[in-house]
Structures are given as structure tokens and as C-alpha cells.
PDB file of N, CA and C in Angstrom:
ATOM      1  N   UNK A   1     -64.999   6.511 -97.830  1.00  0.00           N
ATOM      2  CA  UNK A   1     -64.838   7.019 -96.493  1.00  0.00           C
ATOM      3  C   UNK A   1     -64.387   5.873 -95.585  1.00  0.00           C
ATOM      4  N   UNK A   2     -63.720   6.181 -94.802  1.00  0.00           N
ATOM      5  CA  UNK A   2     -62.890   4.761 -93.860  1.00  0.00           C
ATOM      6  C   UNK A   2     -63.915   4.705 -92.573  1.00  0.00           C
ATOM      7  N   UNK A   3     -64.240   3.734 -92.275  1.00  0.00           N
ATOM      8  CA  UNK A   3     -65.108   2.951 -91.284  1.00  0.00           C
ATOM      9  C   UNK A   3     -64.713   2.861 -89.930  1.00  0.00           C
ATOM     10  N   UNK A   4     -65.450   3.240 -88.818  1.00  0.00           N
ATOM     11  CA  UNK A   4     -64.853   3.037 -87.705  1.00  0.00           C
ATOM     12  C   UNK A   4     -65.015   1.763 -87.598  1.00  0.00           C
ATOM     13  N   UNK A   5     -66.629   1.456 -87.613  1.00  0.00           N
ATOM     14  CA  UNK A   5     -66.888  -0.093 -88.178  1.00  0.00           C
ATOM     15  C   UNK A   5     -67.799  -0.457 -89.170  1.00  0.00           C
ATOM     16  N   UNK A   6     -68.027  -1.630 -89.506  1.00  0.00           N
ATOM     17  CA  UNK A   6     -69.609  -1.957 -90.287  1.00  0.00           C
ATOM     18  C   UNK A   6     -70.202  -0.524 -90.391  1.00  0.00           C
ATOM     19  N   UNK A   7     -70.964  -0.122 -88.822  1.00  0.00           N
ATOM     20  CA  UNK A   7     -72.292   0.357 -88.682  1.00  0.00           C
ATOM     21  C   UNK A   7     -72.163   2.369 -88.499  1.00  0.00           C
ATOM     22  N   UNK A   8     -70.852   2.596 -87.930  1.00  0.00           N
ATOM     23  CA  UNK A   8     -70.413   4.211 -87.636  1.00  0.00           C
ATOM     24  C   UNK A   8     -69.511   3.842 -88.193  1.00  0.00           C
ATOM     25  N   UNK A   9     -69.172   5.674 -89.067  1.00  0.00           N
ATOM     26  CA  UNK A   9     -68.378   5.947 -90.227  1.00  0.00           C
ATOM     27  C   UNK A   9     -67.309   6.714 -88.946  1.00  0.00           C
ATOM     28  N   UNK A  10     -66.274   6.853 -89.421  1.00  0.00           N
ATOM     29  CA  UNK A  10     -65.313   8.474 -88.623  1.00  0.00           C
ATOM     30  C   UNK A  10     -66.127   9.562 -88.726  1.00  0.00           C
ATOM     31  N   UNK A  11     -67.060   9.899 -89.851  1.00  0.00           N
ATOM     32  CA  UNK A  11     -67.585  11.665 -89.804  1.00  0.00           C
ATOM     33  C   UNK A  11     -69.046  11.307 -88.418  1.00  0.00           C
ATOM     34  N   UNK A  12     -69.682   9.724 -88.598  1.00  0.00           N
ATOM     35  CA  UNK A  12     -70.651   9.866 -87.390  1.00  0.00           C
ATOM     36  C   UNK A  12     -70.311   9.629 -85.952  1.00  0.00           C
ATOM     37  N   UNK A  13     -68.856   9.500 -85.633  1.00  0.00           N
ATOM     38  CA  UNK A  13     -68.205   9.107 -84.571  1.00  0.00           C
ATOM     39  C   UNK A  13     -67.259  10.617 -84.032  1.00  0.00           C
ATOM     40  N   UNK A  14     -67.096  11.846 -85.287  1.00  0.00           N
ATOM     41  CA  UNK A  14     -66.896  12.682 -84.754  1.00  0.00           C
ATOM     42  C   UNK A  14     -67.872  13.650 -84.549  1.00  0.00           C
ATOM     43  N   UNK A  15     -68.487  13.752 -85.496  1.00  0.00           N
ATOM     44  CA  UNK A  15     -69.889  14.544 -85.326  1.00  0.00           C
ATOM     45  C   UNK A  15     -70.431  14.142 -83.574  1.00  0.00           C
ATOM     46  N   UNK A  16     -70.483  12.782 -83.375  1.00  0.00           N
ATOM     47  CA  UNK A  16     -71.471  12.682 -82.371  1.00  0.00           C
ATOM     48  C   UNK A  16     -70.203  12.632 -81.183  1.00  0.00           C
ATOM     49  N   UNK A  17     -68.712  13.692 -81.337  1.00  0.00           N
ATOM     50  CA  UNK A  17     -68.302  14.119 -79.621  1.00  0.00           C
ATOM     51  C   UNK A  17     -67.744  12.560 -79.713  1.00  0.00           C
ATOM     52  N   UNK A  18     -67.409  11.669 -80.365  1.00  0.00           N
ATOM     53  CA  UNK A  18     -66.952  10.274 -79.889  1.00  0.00           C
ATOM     54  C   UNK A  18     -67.871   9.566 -79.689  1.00  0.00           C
ATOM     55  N   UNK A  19     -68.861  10.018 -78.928  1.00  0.00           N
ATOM     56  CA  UNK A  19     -70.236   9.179 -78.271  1.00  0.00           C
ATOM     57  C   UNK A  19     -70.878   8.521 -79.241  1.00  0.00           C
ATOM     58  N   UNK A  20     -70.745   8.513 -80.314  1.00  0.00           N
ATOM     59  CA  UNK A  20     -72.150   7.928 -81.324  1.00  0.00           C
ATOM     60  C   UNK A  20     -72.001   6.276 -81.057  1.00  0.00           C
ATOM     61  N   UNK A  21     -72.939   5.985 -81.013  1.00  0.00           N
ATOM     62  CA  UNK A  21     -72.833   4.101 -81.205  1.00  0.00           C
ATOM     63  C   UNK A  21     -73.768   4.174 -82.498  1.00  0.00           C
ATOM     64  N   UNK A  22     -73.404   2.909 -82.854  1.00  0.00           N
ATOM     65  CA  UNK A  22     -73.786   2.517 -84.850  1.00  0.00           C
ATOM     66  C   UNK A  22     -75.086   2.363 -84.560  1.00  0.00           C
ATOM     67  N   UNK A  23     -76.033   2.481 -85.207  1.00  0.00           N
ATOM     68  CA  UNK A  23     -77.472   2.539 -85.413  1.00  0.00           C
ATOM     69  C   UNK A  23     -78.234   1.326 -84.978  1.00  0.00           C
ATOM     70  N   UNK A  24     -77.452   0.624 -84.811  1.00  0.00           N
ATOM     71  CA  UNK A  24     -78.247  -0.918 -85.040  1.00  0.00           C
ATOM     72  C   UNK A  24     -77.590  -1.538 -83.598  1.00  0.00           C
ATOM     73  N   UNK A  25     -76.726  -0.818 -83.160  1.00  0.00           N
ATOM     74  CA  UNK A  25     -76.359  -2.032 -81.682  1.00  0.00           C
ATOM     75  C   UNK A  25     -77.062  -0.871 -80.894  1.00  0.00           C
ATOM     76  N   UNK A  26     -77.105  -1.550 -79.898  1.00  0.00           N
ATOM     77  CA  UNK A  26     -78.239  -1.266 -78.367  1.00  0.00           C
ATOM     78  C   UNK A  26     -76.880  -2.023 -77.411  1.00  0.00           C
ATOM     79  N   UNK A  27     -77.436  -1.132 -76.123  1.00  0.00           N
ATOM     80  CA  UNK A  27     -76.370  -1.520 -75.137  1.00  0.00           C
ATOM     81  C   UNK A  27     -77.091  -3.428 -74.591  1.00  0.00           C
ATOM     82  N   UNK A  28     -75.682  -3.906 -74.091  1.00  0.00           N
ATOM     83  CA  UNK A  28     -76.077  -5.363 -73.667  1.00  0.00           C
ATOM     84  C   UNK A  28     -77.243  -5.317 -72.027  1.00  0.00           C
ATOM     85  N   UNK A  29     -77.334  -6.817 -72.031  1.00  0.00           N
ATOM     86  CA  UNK A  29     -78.241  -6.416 -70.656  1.00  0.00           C
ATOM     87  C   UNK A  29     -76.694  -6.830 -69.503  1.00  0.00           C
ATOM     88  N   UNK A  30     -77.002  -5.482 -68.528  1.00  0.00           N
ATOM     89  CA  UNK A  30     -76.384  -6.005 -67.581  1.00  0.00           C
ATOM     90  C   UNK A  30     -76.011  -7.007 -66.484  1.00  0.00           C
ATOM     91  N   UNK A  31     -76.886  -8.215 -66.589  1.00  0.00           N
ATOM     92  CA  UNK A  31     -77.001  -9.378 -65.926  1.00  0.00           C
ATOM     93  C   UNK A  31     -77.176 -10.109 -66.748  1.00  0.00           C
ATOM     94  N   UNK A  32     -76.263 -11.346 -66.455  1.00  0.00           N
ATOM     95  CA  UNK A  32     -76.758 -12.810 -67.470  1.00  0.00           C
ATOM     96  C   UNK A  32     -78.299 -12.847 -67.708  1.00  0.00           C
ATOM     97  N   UNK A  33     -78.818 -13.431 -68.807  1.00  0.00           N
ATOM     98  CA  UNK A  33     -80.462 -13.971 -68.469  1.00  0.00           C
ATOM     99  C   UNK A  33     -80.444 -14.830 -67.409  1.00  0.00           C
ATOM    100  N   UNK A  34     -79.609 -16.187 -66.769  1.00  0.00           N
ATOM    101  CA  UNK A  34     -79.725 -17.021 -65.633  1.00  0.00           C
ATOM    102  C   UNK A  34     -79.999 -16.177 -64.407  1.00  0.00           C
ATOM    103  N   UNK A  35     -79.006 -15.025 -64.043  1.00  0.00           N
ATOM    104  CA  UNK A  35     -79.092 -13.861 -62.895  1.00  0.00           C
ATOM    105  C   UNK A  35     -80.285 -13.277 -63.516  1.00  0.00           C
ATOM    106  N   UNK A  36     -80.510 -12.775 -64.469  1.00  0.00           N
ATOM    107  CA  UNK A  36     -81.806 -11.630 -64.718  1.00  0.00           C
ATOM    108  C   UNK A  36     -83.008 -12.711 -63.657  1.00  0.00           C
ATOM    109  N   UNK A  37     -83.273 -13.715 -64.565  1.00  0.00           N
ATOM    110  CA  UNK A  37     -84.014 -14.915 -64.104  1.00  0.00           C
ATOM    111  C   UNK A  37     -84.374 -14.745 -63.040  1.00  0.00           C
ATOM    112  N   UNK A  38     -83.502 -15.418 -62.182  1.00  0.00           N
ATOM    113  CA  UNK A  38     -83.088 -15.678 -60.530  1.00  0.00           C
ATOM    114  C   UNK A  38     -83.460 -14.136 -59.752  1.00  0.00           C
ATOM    115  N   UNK A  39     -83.155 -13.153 -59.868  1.00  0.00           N
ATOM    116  CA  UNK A  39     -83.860 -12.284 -58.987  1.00  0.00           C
ATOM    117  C   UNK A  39     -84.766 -11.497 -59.220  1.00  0.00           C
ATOM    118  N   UNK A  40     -85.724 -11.955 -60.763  1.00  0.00           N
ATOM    119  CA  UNK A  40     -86.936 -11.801 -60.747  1.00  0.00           C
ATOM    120  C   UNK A  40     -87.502 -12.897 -60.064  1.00  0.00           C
ATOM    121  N   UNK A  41     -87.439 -13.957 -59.759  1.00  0.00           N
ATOM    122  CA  UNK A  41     -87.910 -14.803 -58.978  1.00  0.00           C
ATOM    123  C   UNK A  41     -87.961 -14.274 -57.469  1.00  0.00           C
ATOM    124  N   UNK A  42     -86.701 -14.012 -57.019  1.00  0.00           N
ATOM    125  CA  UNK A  42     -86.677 -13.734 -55.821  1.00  0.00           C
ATOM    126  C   UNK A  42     -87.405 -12.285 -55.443  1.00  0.00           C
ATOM    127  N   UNK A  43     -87.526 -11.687 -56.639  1.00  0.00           N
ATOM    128  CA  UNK A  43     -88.568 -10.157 -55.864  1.00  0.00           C
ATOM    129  C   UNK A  43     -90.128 -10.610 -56.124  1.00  0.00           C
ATOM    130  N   UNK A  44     -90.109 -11.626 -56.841  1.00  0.00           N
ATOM    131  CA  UNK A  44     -91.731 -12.251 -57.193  1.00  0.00           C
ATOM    132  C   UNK A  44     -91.987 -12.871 -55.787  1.00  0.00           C
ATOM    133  N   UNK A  45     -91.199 -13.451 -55.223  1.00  0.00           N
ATOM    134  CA  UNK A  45     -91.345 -14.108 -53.419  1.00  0.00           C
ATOM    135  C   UNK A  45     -91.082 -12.763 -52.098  1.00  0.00           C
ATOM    136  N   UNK A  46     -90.436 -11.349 -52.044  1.00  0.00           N
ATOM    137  CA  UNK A  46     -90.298 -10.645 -51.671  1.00  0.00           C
ATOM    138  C   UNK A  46     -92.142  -9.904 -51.921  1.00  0.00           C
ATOM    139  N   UNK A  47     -92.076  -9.547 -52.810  1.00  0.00           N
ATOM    140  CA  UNK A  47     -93.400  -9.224 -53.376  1.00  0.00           C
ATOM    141  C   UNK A  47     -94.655  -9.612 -52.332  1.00  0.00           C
ATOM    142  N   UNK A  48     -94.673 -11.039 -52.617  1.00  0.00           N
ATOM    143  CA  UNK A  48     -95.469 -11.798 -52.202  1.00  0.00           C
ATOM    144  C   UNK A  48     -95.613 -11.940 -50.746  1.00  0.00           C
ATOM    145  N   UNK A  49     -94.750 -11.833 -50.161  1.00  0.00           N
ATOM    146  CA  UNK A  49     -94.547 -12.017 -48.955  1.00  0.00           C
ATOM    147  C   UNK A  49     -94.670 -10.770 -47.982  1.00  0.00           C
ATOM    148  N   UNK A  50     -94.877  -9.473 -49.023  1.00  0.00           N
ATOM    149  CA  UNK A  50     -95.390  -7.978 -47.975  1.00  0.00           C
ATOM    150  C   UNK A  50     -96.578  -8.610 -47.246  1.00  0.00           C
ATOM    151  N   UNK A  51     -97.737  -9.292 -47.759  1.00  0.00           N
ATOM    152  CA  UNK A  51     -99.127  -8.994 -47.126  1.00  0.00           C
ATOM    153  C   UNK A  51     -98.768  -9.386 -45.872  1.00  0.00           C
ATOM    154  N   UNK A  52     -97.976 -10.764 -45.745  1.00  0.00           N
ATOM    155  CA  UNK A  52     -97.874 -10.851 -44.186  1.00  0.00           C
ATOM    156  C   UNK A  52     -96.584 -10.596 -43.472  1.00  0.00           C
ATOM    157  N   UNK A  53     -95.835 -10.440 -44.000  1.00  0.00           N
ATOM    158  CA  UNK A  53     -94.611  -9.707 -43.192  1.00  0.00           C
ATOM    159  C   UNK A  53     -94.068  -8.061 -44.006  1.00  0.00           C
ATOM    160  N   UNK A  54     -94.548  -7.570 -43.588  1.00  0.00           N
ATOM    161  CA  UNK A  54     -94.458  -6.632 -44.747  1.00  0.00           C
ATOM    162  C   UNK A  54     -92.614  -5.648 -44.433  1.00  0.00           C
ATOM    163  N   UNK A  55     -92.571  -5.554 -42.924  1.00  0.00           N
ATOM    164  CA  UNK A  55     -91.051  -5.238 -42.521  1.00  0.00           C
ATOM    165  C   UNK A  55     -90.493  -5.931 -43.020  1.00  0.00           C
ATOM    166  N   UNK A  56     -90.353  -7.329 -42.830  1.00  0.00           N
ATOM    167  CA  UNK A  56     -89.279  -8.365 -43.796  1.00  0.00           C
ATOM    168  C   UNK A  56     -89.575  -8.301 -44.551  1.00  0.00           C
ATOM    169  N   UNK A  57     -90.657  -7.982 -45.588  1.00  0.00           N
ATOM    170  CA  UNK A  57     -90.564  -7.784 -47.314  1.00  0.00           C
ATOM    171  C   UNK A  57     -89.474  -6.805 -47.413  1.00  0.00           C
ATOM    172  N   UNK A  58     -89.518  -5.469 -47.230  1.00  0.00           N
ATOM    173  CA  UNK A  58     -88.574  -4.611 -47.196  1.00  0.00           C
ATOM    174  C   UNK A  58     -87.481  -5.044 -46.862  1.00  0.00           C
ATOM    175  N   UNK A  59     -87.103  -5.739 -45.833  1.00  0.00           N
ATOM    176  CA  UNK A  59     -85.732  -5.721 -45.579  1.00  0.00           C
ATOM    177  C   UNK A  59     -85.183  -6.422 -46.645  1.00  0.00           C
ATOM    178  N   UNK A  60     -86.267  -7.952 -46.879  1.00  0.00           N
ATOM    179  CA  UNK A  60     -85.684  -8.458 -48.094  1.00  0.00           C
ATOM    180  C   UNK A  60     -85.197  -7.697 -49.578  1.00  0.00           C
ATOM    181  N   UNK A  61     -86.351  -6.802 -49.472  1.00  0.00           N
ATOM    182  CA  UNK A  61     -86.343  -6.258 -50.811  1.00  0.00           C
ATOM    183  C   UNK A  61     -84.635  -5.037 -51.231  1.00  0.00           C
ATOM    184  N   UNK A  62     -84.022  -4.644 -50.165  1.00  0.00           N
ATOM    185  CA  UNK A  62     -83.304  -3.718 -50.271  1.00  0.00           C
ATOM    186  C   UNK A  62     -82.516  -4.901 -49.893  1.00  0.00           C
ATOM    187  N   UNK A  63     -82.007  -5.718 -49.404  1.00  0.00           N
ATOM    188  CA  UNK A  63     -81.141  -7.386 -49.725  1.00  0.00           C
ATOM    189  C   UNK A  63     -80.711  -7.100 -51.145  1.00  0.00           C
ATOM    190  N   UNK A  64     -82.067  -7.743 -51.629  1.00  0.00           N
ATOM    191  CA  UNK A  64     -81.966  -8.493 -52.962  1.00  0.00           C
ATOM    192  C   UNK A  64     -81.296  -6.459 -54.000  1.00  0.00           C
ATOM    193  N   UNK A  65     -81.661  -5.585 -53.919  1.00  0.00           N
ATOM    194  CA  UNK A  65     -81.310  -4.706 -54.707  1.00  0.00           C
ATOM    195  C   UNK A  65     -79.968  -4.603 -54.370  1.00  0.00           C
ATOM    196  N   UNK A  66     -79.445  -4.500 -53.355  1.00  0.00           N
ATOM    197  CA  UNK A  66     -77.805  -4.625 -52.486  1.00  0.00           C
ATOM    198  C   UNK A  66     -77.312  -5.343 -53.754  1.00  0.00           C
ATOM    199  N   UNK A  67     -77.994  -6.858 -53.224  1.00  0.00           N
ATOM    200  CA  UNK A  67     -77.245  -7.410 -54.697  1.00  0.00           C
ATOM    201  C   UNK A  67     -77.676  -7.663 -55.567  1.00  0.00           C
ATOM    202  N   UNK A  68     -78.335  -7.207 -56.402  1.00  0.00           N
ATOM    203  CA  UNK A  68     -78.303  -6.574 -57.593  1.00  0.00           C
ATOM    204  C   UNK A  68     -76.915  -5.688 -58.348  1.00  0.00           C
ATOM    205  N   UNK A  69     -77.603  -4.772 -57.392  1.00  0.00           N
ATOM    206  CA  UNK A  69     -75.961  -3.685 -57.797  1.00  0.00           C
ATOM    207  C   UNK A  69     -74.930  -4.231 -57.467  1.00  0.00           C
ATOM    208  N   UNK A  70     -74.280  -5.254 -56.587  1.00  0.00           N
ATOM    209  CA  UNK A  70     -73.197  -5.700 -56.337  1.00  0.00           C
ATOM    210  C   UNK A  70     -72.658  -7.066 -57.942  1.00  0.00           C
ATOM    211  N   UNK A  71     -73.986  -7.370 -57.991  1.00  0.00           N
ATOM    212  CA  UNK A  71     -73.239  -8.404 -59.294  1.00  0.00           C
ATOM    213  C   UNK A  71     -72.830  -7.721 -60.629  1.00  0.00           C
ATOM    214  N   UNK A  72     -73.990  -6.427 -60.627  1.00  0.00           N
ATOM    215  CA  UNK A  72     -73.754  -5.331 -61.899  1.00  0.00           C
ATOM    216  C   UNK A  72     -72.791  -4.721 -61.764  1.00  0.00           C
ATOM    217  N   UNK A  73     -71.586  -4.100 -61.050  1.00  0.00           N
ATOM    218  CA  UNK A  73     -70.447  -3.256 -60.489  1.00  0.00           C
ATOM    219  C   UNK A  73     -69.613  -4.695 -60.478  1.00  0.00           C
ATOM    220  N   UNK A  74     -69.895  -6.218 -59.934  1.00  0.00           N
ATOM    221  CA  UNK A  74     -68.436  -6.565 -60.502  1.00  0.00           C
ATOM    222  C   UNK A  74     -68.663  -7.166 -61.768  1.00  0.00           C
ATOM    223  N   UNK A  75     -69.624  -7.144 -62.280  1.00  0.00           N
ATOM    224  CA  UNK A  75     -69.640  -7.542 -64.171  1.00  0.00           C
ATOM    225  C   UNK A  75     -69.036  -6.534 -64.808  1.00  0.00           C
ATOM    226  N   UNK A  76     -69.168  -5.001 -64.316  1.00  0.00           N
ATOM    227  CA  UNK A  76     -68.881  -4.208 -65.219  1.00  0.00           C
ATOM    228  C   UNK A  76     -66.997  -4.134 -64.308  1.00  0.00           C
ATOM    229  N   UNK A  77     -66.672  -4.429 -63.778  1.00  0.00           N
ATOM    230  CA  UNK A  77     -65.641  -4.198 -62.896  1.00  0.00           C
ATOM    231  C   UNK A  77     -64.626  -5.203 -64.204  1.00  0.00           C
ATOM    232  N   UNK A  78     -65.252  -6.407 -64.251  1.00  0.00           N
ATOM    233  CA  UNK A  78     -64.537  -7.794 -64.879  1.00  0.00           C
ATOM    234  C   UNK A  78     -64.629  -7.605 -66.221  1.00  0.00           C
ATOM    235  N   UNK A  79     -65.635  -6.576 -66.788  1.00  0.00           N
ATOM    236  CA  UNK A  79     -65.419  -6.409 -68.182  1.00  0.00           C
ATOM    237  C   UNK A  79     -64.591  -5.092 -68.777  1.00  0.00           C
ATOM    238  N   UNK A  80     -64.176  -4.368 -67.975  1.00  0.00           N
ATOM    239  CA  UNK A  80     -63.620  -3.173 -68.074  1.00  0.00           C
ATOM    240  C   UNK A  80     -61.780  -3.849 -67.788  1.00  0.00           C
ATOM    241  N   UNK A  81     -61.907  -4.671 -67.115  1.00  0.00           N
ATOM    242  CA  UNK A  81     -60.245  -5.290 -66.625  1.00  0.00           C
ATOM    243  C   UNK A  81     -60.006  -5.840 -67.924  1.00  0.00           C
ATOM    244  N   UNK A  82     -61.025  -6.764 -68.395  1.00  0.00           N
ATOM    245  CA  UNK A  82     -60.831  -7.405 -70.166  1.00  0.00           C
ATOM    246  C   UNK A  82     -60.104  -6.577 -70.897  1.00  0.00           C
ATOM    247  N   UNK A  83     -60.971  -5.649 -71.431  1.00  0.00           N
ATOM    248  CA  UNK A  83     -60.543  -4.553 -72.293  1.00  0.00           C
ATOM    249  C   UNK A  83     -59.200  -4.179 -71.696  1.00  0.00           C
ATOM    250  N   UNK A  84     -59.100  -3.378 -70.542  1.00  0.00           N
ATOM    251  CA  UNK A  84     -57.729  -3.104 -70.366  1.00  0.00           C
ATOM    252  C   UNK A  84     -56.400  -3.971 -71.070  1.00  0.00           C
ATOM    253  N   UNK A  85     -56.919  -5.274 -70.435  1.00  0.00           N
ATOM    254  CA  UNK A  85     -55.419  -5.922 -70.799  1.00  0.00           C
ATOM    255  C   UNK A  85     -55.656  -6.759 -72.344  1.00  0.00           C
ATOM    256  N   UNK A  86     -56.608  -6.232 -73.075  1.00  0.00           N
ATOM    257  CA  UNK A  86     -56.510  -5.951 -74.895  1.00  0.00           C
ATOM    258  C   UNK A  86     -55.316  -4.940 -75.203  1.00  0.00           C
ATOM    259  N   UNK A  87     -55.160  -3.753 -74.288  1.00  0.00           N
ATOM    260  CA  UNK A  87     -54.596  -2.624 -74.837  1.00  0.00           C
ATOM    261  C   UNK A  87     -53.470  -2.075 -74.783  1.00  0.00           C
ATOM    262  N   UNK A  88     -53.123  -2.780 -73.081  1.00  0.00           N
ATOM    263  CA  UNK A  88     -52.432  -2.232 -72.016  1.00  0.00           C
ATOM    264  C   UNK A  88     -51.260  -3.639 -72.381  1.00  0.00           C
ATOM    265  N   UNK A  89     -50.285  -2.842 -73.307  1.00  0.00           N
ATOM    266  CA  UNK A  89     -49.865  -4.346 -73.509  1.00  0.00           C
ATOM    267  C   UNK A  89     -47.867  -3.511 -73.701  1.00  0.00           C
ATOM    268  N   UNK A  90     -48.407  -2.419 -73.349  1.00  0.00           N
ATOM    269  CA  UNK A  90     -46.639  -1.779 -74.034  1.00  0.00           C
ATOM    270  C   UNK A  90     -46.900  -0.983 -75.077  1.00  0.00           C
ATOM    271  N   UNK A  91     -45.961  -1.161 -75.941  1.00  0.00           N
ATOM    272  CA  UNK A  91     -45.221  -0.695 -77.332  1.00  0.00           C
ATOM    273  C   UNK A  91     -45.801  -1.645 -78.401  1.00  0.00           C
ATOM    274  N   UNK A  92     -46.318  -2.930 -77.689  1.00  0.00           N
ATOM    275  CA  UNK A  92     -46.346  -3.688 -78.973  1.00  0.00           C
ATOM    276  C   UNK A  92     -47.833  -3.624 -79.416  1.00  0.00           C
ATOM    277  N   UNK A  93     -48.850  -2.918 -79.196  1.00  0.00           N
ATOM    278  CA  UNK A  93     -50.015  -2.645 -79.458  1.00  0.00           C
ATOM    279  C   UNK A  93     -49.997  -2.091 -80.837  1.00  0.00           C
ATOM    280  N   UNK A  94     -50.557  -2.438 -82.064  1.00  0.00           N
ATOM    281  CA  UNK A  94     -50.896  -1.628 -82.662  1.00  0.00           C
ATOM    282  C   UNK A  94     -51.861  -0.821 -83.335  1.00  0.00           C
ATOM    283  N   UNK A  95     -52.213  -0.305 -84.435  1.00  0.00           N
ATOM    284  CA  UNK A  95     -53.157   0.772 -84.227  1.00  0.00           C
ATOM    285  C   UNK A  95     -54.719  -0.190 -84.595  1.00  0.00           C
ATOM    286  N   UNK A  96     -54.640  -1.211 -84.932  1.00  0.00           N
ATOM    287  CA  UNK A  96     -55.922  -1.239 -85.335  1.00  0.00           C
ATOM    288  C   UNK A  96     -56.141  -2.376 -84.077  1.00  0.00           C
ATOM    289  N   UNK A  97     -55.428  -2.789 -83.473  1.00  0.00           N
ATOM    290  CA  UNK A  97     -56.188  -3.143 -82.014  1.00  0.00           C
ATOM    291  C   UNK A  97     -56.803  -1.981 -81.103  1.00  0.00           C
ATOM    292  N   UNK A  98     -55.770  -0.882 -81.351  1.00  0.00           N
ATOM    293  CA  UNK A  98     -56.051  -0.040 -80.457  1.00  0.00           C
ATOM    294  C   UNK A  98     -57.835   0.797 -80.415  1.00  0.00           C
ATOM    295  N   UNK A  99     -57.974   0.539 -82.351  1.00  0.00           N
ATOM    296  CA  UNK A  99     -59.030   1.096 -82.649  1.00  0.00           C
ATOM    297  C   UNK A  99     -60.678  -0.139 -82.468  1.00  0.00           C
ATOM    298  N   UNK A 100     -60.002  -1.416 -82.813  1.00  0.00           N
ATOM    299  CA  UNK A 100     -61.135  -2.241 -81.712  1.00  0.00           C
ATOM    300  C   UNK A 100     -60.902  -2.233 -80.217  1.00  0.00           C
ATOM    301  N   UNK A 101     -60.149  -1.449 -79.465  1.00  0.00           N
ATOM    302  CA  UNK A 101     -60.509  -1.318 -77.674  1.00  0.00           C
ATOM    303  C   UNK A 101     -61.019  -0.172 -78.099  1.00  0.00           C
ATOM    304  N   UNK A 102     -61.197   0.949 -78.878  1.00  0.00           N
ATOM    305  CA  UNK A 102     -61.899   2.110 -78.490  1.00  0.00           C
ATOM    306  C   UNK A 102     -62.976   1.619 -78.574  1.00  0.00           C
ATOM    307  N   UNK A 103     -63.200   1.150 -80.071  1.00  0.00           N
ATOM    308  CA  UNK A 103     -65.012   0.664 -80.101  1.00  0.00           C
ATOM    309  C   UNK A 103     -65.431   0.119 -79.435  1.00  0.00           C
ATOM    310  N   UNK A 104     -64.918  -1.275 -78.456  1.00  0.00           N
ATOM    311  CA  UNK A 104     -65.188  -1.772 -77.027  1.00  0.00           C
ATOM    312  C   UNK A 104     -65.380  -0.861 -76.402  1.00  0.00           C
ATOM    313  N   UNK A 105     -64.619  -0.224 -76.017  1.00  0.00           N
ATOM    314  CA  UNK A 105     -64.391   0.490 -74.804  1.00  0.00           C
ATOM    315  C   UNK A 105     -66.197   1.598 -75.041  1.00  0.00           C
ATOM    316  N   UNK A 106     -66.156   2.090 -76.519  1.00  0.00           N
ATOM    317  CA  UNK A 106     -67.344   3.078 -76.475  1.00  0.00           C
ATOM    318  C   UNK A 106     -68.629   2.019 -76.323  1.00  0.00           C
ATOM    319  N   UNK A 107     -68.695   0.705 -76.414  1.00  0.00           N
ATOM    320  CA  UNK A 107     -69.917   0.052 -76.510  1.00  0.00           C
ATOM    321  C   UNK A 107     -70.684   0.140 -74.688  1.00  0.00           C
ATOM    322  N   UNK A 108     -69.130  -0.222 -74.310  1.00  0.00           N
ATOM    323  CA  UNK A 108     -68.667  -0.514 -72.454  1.00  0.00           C
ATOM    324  C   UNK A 108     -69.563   1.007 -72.269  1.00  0.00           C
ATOM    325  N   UNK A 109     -68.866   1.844 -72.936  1.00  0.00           N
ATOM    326  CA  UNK A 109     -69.752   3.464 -71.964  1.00  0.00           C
ATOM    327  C   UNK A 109     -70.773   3.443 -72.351  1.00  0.00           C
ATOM    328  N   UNK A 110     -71.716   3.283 -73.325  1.00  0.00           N
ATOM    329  CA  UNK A 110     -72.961   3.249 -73.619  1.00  0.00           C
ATOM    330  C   UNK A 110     -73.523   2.360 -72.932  1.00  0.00           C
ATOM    331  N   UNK A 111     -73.172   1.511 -72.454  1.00  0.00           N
ATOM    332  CA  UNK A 111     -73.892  -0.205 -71.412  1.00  0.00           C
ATOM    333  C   UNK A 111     -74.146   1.144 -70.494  1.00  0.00           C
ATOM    334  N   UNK A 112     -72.885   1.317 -69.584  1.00  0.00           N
ATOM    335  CA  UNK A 112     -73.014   2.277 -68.331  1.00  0.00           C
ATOM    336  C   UNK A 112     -74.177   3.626 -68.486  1.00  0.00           C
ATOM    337  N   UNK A 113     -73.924   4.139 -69.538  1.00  0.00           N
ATOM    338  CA  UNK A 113     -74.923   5.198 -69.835  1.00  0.00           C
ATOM    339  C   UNK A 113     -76.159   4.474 -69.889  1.00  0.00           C
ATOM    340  N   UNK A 114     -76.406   3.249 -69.584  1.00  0.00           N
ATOM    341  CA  UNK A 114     -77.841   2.899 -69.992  1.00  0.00           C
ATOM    342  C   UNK A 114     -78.329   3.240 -69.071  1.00  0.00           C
ATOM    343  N   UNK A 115     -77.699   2.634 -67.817  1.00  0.00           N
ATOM    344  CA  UNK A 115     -78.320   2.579 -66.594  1.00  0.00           C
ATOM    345  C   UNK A 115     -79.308   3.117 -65.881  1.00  0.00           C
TER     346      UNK A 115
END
């Protein structure tokens, strides 16, 4: 039977609607560990800082989620442009690149579906 890859065959990649991811990968984390790091720190000081300012905890706290989502939307912004220009190349693409940007591309929608 021909392999989409290693881990999903073609019959578990059509069976599962396209959607299937291989058994054994899990979506990536959406923030570096250095960023994961860094604004668990900073909601550990947000946190901390309700008992006595508890309005500026909040304000901080919807800050720091602002950006949150702003570094996650341009990671996924900068990794979706990658892939593109794997693919997006003309005529001269051929099929088995085309078939590692799908599997990218399906790993990319499963990250997003994590969310």
C-alpha cells in the first residue's frame, strides 16, 4: 500500500475526510518554550499583583492575553507564508513536493484545530 508518510497510509488519510494526522504526531506548541516561559512569568506577576491593585491586575492581565494572541496569529501568519512559497512556485513544482506541502500544510491545520 503507498504511504502518505511513515505514520498515515492513503486508505487512513481518506477514510479520515483528509483530516487524519499519523498516530504518533501531536500538534506543535504554539509559542517558542523562551515566549511560553516569559508570559508565564509575566501572568505569575499579574496574578500576584490582584491583592493590591486588583483594576491594574486586569488591565494587565487582558495586555498580556492581547499579546499572547498577537505573537500566536503572527507565528501562525509566518508559518503558513513558509509553506506557501514550498508550493507556490509555477509549473515547476512537482508531485511529490506537492505531496510534502499537503502533509505540512495538514500538520499546520491540526496545530490550528488545537486551539
Amino acid at each position: 500500500m503507498n504511504q502518505i508518510d511513515e505514520n498515515l497510509s492513503t486508505a487512513d488519510f481518506v477514510a479520515g475526510g483528509g483530516q487524519a494526522m499519523a498516530r504518533d504526531q501531536a500538534p506543535g506548541h504554539l509559542l517558542p518554550d523562551a515566549s511560553t516561559q516569559e508570559l508565564r512569568s509575566r501572568w505569575d506577576q499579574v496574578q500576584a499583583g490582584f491583592v493590591d491593585e486588583p483594576r491594574q491586575a486586569v488591565q494587565r492581565a487582558d495586555e498580556l492575553v492581547a499579546n499572547a494572541m498577537k505573537q500566536i496569529a503572527e507565528g501562525f501568519a509566518n508559518e503558513r507564508s513558509k509553506l506557501e512559497s514550498q508550493w507556490d512556485r509555477g509549473d515547476e513544482v512537482n508531485t511529490e513536493d506537492l505531496r510534502q506541502a499537503l502533509r505540512k500544510y495538514r500538520d499546520f491545520f491540526q496545530r490550528l484545530l488545537s486551539i
